[in-house]
PDB file of N, CA and C in Angstrom:
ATOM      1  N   UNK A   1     -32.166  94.304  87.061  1.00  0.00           N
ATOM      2  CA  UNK A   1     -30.942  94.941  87.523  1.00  0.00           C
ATOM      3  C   UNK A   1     -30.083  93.903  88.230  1.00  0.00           C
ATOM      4  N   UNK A   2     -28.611  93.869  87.846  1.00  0.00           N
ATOM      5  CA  UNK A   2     -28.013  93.051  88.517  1.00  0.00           C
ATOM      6  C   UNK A   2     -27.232  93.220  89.941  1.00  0.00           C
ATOM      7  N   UNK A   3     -27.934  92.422  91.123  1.00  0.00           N
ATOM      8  CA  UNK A   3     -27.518  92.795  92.279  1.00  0.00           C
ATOM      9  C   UNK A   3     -25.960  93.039  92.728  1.00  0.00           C
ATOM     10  N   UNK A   4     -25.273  91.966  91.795  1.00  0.00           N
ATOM     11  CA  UNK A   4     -23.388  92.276  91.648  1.00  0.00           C
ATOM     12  C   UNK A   4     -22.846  93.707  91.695  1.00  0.00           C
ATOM     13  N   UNK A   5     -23.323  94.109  90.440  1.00  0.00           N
ATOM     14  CA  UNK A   5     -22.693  95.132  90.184  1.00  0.00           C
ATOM     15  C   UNK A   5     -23.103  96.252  91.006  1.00  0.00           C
ATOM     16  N   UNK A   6     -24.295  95.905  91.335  1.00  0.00           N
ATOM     17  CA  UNK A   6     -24.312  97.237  92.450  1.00  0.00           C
ATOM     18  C   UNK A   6     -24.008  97.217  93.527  1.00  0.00           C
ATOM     19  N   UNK A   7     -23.418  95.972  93.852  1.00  0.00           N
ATOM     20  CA  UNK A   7     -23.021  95.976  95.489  1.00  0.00           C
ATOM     21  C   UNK A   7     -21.636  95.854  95.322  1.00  0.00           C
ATOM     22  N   UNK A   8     -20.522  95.756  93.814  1.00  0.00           N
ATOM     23  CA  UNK A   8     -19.486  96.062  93.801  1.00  0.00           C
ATOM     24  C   UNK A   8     -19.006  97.941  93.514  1.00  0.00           C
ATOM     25  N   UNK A   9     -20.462  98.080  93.006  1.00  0.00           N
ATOM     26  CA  UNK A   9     -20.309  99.929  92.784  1.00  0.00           C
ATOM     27  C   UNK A   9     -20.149 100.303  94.259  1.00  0.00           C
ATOM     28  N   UNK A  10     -20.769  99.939  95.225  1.00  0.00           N
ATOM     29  CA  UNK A  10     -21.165 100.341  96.341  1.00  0.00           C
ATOM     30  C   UNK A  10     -19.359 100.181  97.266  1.00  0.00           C
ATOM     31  N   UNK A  11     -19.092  99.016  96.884  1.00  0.00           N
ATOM     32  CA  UNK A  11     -17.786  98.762  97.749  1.00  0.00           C
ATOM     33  C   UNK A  11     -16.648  99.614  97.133  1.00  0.00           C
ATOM     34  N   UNK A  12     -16.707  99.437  95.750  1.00  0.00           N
ATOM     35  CA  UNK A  12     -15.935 100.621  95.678  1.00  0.00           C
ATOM     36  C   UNK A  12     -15.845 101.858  96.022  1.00  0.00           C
ATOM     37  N   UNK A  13     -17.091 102.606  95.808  1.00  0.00           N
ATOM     38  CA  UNK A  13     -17.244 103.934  96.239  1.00  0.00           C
ATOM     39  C   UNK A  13     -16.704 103.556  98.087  1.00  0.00           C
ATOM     40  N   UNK A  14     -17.008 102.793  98.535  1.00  0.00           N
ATOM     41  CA  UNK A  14     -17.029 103.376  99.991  1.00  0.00           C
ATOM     42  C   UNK A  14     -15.156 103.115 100.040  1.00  0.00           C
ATOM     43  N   UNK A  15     -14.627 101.913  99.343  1.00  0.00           N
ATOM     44  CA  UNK A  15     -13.134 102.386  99.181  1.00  0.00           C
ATOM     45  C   UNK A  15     -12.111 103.321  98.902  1.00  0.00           C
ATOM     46  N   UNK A  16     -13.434 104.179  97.764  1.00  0.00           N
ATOM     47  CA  UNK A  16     -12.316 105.133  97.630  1.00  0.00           C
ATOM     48  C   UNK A  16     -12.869 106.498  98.208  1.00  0.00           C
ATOM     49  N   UNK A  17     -13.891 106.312  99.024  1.00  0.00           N
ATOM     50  CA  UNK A  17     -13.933 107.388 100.118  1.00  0.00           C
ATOM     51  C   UNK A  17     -13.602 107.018 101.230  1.00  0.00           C
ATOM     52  N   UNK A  18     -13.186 105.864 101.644  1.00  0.00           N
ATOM     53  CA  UNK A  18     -12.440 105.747 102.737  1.00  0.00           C
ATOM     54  C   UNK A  18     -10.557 106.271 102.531  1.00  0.00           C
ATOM     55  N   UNK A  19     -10.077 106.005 100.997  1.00  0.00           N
ATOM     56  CA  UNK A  19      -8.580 106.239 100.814  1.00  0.00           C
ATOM     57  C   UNK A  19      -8.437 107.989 100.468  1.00  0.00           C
ATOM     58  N   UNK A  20      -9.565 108.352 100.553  1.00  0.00           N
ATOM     59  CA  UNK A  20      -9.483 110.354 100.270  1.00  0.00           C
ATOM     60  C   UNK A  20      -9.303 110.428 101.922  1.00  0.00           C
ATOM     61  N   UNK A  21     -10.817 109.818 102.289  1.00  0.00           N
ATOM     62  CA  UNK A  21     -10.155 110.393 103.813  1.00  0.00           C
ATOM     63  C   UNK A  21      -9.113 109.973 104.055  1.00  0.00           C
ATOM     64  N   UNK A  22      -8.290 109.351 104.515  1.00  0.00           N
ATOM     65  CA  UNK A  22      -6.805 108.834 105.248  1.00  0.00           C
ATOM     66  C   UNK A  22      -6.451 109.700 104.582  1.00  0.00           C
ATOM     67  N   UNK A  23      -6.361 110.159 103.234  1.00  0.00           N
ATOM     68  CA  UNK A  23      -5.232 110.612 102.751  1.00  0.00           C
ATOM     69  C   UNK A  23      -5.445 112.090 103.476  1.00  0.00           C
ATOM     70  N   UNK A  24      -6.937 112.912 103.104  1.00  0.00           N
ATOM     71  CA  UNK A  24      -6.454 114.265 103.795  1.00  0.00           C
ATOM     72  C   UNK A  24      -6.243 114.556 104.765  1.00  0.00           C
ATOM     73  N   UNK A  25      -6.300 113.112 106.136  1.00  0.00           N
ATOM     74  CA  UNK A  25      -5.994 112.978 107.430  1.00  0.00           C
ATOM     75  C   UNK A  25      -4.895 113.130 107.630  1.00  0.00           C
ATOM     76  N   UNK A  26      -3.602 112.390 106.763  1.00  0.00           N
ATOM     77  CA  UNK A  26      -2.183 112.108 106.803  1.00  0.00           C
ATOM     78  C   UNK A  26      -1.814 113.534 106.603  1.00  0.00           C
ATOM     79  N   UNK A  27      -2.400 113.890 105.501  1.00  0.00           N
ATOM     80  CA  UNK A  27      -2.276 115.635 104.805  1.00  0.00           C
ATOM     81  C   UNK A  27      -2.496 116.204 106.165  1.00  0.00           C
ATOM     82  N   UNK A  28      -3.372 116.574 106.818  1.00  0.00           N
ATOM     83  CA  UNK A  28      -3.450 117.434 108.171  1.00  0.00           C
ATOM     84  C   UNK A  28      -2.582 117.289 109.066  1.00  0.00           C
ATOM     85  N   UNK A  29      -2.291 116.163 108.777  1.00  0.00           N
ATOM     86  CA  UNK A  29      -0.969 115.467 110.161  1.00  0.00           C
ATOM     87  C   UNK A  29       0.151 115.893 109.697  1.00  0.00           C
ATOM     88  N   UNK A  30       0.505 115.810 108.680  1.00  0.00           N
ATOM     89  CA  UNK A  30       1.898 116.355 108.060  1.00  0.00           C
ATOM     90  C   UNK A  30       2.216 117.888 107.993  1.00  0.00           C
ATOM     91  N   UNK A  31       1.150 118.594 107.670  1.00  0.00           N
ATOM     92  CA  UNK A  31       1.272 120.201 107.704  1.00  0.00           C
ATOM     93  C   UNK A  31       0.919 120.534 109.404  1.00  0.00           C
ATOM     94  N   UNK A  32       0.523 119.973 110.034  1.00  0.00           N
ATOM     95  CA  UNK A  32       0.536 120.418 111.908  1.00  0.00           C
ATOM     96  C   UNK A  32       1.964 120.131 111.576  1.00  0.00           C
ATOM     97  N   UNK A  33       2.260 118.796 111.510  1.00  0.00           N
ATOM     98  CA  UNK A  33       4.116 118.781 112.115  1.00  0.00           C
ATOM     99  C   UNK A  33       4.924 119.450 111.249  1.00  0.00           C
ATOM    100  N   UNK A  34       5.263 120.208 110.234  1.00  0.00           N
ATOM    101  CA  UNK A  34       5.754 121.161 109.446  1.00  0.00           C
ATOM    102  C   UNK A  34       5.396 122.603 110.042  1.00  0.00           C
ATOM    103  N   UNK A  35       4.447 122.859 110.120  1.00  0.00           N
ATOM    104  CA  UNK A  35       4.350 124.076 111.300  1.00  0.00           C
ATOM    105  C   UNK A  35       5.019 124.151 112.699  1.00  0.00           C
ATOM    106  N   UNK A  36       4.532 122.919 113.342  1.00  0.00           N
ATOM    107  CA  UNK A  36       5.259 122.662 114.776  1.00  0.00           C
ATOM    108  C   UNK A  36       6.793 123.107 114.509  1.00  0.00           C
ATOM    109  N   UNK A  37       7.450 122.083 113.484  1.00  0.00           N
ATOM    110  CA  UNK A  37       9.006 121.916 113.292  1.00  0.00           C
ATOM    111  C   UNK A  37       9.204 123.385 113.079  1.00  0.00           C
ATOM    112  N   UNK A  38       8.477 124.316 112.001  1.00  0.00           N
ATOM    113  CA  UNK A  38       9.058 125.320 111.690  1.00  0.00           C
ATOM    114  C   UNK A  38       9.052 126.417 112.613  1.00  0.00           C
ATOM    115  N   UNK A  39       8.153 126.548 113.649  1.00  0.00           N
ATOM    116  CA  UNK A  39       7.579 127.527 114.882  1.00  0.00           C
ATOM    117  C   UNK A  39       8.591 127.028 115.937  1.00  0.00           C
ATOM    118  N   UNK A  40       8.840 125.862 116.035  1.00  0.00           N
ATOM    119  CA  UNK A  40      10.107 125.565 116.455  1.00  0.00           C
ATOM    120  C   UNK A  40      11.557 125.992 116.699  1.00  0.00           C
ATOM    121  N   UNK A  41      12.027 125.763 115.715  1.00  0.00           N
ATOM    122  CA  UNK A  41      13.168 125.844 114.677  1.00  0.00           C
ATOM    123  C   UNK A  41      13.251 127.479 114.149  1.00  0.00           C
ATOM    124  N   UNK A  42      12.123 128.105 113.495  1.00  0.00           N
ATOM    125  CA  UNK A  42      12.731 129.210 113.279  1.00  0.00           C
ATOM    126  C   UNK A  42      11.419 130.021 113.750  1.00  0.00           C
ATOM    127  N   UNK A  43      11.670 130.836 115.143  1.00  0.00           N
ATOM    128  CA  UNK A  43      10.661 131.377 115.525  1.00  0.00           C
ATOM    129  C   UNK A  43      10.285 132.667 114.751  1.00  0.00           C
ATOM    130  N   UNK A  44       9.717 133.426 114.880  1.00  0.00           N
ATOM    131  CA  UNK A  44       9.141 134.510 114.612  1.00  0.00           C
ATOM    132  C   UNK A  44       9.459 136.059 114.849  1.00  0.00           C
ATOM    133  N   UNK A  45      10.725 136.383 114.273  1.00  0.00           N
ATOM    134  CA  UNK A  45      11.058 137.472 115.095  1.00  0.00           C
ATOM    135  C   UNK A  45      10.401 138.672 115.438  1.00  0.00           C
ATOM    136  N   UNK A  46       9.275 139.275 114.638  1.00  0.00           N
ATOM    137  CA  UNK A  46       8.430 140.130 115.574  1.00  0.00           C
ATOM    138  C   UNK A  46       7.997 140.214 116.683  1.00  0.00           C
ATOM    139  N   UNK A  47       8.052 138.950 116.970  1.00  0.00           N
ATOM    140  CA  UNK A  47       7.070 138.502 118.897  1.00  0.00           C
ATOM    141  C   UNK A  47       8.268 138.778 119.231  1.00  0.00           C
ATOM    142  N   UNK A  48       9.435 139.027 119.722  1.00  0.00           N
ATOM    143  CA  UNK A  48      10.710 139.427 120.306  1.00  0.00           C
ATOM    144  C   UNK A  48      10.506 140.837 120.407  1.00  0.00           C
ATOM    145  N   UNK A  49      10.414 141.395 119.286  1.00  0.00           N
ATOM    146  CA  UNK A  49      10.725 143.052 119.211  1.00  0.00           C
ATOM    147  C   UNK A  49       9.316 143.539 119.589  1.00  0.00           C
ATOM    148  N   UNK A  50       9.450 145.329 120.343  1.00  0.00           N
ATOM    149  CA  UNK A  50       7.975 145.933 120.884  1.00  0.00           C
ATOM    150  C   UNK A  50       8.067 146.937 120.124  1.00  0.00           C
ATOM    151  N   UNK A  51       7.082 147.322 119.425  1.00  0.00           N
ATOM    152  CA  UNK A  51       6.898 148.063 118.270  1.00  0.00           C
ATOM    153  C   UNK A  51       6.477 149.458 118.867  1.00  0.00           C
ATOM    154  N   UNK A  52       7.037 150.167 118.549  1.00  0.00           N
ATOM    155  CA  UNK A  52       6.811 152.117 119.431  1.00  0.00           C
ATOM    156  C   UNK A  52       6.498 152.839 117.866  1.00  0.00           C
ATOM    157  N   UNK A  53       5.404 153.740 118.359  1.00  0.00           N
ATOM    158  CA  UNK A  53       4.576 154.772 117.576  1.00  0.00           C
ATOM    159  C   UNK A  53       5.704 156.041 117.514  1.00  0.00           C
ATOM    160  N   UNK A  54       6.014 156.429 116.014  1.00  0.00           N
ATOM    161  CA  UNK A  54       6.824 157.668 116.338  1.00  0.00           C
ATOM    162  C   UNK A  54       5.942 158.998 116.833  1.00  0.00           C
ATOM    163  N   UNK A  55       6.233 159.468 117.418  1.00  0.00           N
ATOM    164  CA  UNK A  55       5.129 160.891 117.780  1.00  0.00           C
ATOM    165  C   UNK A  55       4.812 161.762 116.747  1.00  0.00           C
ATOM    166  N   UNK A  56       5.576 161.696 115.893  1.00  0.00           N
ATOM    167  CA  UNK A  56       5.074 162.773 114.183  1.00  0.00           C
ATOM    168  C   UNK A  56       3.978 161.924 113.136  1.00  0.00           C
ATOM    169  N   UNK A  57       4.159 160.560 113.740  1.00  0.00           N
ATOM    170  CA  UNK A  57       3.055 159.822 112.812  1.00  0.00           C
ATOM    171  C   UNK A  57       1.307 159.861 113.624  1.00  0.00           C
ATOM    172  N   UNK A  58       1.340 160.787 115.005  1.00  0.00           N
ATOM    173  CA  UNK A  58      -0.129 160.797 115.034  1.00  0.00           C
ATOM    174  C   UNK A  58      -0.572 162.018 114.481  1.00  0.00           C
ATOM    175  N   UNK A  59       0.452 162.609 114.678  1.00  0.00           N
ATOM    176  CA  UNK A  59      -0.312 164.546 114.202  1.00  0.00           C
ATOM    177  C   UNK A  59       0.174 164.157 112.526  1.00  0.00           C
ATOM    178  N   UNK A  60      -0.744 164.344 111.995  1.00  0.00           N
ATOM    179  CA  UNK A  60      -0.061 164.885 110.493  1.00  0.00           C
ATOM    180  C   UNK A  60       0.494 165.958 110.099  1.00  0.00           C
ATOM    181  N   UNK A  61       1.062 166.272 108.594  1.00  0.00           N
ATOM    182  CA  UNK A  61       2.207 167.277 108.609  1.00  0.00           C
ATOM    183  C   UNK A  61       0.635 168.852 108.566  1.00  0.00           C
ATOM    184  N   UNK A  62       1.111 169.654 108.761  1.00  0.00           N
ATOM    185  CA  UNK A  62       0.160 170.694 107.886  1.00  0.00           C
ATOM    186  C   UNK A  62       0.600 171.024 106.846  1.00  0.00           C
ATOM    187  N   UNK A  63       1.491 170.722 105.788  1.00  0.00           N
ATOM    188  CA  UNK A  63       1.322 170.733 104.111  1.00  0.00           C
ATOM    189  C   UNK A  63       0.165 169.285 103.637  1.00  0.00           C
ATOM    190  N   UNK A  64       0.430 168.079 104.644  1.00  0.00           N
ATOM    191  CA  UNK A  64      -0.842 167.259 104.110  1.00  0.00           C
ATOM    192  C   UNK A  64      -2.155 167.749 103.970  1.00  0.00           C
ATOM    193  N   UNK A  65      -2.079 168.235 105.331  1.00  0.00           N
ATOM    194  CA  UNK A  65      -3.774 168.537 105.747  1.00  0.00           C
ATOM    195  C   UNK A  65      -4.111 169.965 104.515  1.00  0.00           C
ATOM    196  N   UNK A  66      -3.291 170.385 104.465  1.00  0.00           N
ATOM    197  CA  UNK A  66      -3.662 171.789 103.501  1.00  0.00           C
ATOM    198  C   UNK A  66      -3.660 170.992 101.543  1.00  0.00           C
ATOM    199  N   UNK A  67      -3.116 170.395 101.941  1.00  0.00           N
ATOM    200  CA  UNK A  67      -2.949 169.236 100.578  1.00  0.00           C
ATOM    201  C   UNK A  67      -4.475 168.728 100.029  1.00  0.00           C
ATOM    202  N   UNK A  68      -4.741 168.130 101.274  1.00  0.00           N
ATOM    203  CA  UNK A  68      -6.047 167.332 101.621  1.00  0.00           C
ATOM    204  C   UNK A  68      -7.238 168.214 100.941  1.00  0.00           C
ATOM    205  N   UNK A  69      -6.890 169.357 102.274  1.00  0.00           N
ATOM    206  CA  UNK A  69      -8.169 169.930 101.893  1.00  0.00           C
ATOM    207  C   UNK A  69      -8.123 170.560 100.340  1.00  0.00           C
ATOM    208  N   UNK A  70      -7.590 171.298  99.703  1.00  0.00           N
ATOM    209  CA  UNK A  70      -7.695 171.562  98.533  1.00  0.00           C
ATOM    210  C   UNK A  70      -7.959 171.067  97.561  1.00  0.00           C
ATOM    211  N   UNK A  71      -7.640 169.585  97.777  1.00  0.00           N
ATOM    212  CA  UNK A  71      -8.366 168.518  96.873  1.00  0.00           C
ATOM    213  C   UNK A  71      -9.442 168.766  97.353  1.00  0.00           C
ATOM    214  N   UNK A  72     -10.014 168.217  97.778  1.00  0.00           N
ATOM    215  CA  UNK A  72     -11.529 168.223  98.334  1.00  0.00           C
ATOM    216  C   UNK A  72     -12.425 169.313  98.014  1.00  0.00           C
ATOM    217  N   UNK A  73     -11.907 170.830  98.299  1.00  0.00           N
ATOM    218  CA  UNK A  73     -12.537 172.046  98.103  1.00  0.00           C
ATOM    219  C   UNK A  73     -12.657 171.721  96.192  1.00  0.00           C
ATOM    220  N   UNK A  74     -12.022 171.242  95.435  1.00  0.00           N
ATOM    221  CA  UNK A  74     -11.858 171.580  93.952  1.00  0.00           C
ATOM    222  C   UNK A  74     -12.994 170.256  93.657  1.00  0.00           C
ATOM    223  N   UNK A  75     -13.034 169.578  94.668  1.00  0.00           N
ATOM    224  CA  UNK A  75     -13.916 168.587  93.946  1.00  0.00           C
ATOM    225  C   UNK A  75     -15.414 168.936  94.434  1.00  0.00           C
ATOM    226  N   UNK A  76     -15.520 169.893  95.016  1.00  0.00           N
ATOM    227  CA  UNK A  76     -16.993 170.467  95.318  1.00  0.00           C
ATOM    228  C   UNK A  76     -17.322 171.583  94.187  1.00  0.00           C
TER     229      UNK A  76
END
């Protein structure tokens, strides 16, 4: 076996797993600062507004509930 080539297989591989990492490092660095800029720049308008429960959406209607159940009774 020739000792060359395997100690140039070897340098390569560790080159081009050293140029994936940097690269998905740069990649992580670039999408944090694209988030930052955009959370920035254009905030989020839900966190501004306070969201209120209408009072007819906890009770349901009674044509649902009579709805409901009749399905149910036909499927027994």
């Amino acid at each position: 076996m020739d000792t060359t080539a395997l100690m140039q297989s070897l340098v390569l591989m560790l080159v081009g797993m050293l140029v994936v990492f940097i690269f998905m490092g740069l990649l992580i660095v670039v999408v944090k600062l694209f988030l930052f800029m955009a959370f920035r720049f254009f905030p989020d308008a839900e966190d501004k507004k306070t969201v209120s429960v209408a009072p007819n959406s906890v009770n349901p209607d009674e044509n649902v509930v009579a709805a409901i159940a009749s399905v149910l009774m036909e499927k027994k």
